[in-house]
C-alpha atoms as a PDB file:
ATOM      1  CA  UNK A   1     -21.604  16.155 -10.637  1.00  0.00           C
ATOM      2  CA  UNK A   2     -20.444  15.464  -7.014  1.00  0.00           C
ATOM      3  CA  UNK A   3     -21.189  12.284  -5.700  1.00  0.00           C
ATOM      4  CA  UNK A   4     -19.487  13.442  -2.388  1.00  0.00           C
ATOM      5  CA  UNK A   5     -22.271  16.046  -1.906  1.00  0.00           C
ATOM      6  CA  UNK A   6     -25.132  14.321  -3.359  1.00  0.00           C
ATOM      7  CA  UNK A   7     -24.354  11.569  -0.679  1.00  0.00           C
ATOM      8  CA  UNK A   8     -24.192  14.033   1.959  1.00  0.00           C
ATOM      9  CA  UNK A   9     -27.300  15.173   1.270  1.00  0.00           C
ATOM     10  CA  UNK A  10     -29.305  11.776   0.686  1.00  0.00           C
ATOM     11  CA  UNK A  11     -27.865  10.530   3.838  1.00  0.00           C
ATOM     12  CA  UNK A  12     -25.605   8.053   2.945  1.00  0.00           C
ATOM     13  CA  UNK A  13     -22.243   7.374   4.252  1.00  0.00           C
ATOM     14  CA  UNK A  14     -19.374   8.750   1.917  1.00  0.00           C
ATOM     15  CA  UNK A  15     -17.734   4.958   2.303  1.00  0.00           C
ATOM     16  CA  UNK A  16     -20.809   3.250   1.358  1.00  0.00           C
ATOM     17  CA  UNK A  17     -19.078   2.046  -2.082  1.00  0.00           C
ATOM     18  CA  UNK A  18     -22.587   0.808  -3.451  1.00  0.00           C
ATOM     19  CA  UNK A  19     -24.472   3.898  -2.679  1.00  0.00           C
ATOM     20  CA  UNK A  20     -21.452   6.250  -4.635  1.00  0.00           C
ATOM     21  CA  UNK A  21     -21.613   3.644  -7.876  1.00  0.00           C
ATOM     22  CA  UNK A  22     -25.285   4.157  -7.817  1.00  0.00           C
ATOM     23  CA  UNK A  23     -25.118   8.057  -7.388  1.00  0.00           C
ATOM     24  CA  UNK A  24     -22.351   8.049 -10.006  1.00  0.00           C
ATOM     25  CA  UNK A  25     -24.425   5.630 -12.848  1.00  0.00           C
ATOM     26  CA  UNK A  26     -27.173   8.236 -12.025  1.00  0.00           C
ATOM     27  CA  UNK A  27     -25.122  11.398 -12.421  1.00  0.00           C
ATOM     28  CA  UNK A  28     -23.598   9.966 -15.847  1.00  0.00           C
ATOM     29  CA  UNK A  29     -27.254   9.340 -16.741  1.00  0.00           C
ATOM     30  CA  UNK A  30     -28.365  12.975 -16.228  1.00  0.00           C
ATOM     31  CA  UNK A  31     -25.015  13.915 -17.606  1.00  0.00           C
ATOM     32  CA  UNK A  32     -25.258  12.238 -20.978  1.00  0.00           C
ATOM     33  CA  UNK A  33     -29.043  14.015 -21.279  1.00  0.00           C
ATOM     34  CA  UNK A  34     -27.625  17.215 -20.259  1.00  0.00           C
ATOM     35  CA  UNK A  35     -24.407  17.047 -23.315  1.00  0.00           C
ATOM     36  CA  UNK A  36     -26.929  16.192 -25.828  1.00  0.00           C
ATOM     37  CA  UNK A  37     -28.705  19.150 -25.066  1.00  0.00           C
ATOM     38  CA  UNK A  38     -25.683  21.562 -25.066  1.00  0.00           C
ATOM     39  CA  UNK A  39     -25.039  21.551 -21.463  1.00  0.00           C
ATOM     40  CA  UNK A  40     -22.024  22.250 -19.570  1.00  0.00           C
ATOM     41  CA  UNK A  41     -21.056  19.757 -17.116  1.00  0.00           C
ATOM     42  CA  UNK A  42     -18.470  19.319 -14.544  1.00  0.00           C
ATOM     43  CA  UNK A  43     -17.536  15.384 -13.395  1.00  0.00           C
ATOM     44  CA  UNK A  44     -16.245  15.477 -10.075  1.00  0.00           C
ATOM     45  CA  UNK A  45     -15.610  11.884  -9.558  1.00  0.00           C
ATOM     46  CA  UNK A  46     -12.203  10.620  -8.737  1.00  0.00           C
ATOM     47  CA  UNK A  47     -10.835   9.742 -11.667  1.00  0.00           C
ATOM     48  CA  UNK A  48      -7.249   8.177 -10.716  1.00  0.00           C
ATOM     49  CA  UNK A  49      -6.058   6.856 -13.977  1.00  0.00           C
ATOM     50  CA  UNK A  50      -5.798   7.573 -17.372  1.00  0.00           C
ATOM     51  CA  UNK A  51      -8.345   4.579 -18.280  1.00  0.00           C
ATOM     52  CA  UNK A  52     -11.049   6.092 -16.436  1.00  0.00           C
ATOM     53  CA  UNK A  53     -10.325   9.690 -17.766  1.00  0.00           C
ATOM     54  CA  UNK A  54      -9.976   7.894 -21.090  1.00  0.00           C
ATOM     55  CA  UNK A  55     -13.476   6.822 -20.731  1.00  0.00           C
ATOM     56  CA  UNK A  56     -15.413   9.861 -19.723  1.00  0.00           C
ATOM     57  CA  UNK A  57     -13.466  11.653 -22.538  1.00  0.00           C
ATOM     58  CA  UNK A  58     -14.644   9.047 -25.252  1.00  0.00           C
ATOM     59  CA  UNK A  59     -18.223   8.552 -23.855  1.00  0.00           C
ATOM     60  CA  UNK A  60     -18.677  12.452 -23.776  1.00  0.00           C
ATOM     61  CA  UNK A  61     -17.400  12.889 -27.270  1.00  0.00           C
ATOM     62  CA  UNK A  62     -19.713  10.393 -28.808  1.00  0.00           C
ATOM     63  CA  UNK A  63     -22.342  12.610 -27.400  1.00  0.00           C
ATOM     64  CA  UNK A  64     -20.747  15.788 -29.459  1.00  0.00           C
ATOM     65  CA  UNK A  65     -19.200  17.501 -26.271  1.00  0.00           C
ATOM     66  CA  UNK A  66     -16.000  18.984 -26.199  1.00  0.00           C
ATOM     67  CA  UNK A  67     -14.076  18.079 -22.672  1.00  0.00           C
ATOM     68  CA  UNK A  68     -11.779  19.749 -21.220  1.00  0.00           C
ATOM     69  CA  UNK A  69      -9.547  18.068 -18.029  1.00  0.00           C
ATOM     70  CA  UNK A  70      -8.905  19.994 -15.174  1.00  0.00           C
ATOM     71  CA  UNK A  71      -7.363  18.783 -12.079  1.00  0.00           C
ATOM     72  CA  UNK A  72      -5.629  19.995  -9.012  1.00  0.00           C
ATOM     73  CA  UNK A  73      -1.254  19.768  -9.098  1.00  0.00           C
ATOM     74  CA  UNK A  74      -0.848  20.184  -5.103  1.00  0.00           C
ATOM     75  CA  UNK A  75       0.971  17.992  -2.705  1.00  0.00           C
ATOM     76  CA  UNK A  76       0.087  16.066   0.000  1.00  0.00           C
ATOM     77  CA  UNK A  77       0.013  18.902   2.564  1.00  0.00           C
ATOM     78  CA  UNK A  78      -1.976  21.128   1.147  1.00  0.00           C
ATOM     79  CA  UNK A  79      -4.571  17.854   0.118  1.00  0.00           C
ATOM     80  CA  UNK A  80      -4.454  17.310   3.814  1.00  0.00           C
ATOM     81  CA  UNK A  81      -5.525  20.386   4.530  1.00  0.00           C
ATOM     82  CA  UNK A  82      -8.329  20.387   2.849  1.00  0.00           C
ATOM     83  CA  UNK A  83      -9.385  17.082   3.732  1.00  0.00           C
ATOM     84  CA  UNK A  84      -9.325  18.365   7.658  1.00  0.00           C
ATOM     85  CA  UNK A  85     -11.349  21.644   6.768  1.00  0.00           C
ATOM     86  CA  UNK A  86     -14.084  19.435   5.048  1.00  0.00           C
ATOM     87  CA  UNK A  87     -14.509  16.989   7.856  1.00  0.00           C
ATOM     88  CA  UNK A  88     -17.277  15.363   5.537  1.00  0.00           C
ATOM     89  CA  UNK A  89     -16.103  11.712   6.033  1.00  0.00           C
ATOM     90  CA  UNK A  90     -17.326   8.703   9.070  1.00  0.00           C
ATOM     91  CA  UNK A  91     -15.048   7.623   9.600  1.00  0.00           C
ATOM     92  CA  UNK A  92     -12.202  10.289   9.176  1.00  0.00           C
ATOM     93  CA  UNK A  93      -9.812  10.321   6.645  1.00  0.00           C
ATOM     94  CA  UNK A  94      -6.206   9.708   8.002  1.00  0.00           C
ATOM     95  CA  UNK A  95      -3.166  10.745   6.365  1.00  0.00           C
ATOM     96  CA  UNK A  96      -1.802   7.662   6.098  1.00  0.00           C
ATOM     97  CA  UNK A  97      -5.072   7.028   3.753  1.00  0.00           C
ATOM     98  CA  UNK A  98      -4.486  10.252   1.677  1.00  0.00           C
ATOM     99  CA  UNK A  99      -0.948   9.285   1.322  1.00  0.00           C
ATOM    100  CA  UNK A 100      -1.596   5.835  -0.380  1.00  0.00           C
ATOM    101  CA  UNK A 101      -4.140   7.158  -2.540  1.00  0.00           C
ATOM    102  CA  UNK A 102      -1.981  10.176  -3.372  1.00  0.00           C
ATOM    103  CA  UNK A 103       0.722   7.156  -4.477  1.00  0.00           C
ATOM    104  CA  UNK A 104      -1.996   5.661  -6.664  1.00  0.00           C
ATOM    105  CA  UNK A 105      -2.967   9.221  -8.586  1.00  0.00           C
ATOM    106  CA  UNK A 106      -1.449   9.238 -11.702  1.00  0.00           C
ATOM    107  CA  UNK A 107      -1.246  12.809 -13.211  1.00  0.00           C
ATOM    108  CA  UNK A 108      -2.294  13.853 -16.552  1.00  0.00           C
ATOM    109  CA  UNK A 109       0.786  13.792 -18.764  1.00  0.00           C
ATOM    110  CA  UNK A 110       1.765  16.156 -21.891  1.00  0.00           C
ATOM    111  CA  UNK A 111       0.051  13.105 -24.367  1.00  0.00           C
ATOM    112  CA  UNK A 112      -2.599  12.596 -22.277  1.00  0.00           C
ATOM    113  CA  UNK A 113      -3.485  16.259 -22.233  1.00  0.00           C
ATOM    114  CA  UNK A 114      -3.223  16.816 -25.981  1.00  0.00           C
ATOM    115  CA  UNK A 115      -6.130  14.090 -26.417  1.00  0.00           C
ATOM    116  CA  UNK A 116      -8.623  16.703 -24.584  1.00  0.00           C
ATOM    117  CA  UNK A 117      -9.847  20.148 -25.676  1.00  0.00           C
ATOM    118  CA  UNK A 118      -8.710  23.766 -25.332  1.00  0.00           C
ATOM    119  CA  UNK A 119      -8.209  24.970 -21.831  1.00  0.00           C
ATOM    120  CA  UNK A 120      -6.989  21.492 -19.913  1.00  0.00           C
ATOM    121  CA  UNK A 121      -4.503  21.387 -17.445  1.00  0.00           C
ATOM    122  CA  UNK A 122      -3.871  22.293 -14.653  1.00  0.00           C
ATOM    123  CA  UNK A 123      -6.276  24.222 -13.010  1.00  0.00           C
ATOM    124  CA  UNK A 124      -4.094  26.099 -10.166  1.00  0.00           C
ATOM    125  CA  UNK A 125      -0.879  27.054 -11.228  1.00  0.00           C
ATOM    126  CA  UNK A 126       1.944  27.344  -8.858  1.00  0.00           C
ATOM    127  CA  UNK A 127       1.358  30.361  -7.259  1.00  0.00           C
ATOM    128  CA  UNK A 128      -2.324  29.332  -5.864  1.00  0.00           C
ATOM    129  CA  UNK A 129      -1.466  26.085  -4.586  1.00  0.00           C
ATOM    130  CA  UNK A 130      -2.241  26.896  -0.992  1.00  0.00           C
ATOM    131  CA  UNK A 131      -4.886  25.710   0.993  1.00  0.00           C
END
């Protein structure tokens, strides 16, 4: 579930903060019916802080689902990077942007990842952190 590409594809702008709450209450609508029925889904909204992750976690539990976190450790650079080769957003991205909101992540720590199934962490270790 990526409201980034479902956006894309419905024609709305990727800024257009009403549009991605409404794609996201709509993915976590199909996502719920999917769980109960054994599913495997992937969330890839930007969750930022532990709250949110805290959340999803709880919500998809209650549903019977095991959940697993997986998020990218890179730095800057390399998010960069990839933000250039996408060239999805109107307007662009800077890298001043991508550097506040890098300052605002906060990382999954040790506790945090102990609260989630089998199999979470990181999901590129150190040598595949390239673009």
């Amino acid at each position: 579930m990526c409201p980034d590409e479902w956006m894309q594809d419905l024609g709305f702008n990727l800024w257009d903060r009403g549009a991605r709450s409404r794609v996201e209450s709509l993915q976590w609508t199909m996502t719920q019916e999917l769980l109960t029925l054994g599913a495997t889904v992937v969330i890839e909204w930007g969750t930022w802080g532990r709250q949110e992750r805290d959340d999803l976690r709880v919500r998809a539990r209650q549903l019977g689902a095991a959940v697993e976190l997986r998020y990218l450790d890179v730095g800057l650079d390399v998010l960069w990077a990839r933000v250039r080769a996408r060239e999805l957003e109107d307007p662009p991205i800077t890298r001043d942007d991508l550097a506040v909101w890098f300052a605002q992540f906060v990382a999954p720590d040790a506790d945090e990842l102990s609260l989630f199934d089998q199999g979470s962490g990181e999901f590129l270790g150190p040598a595949d952190r390239s673009v």
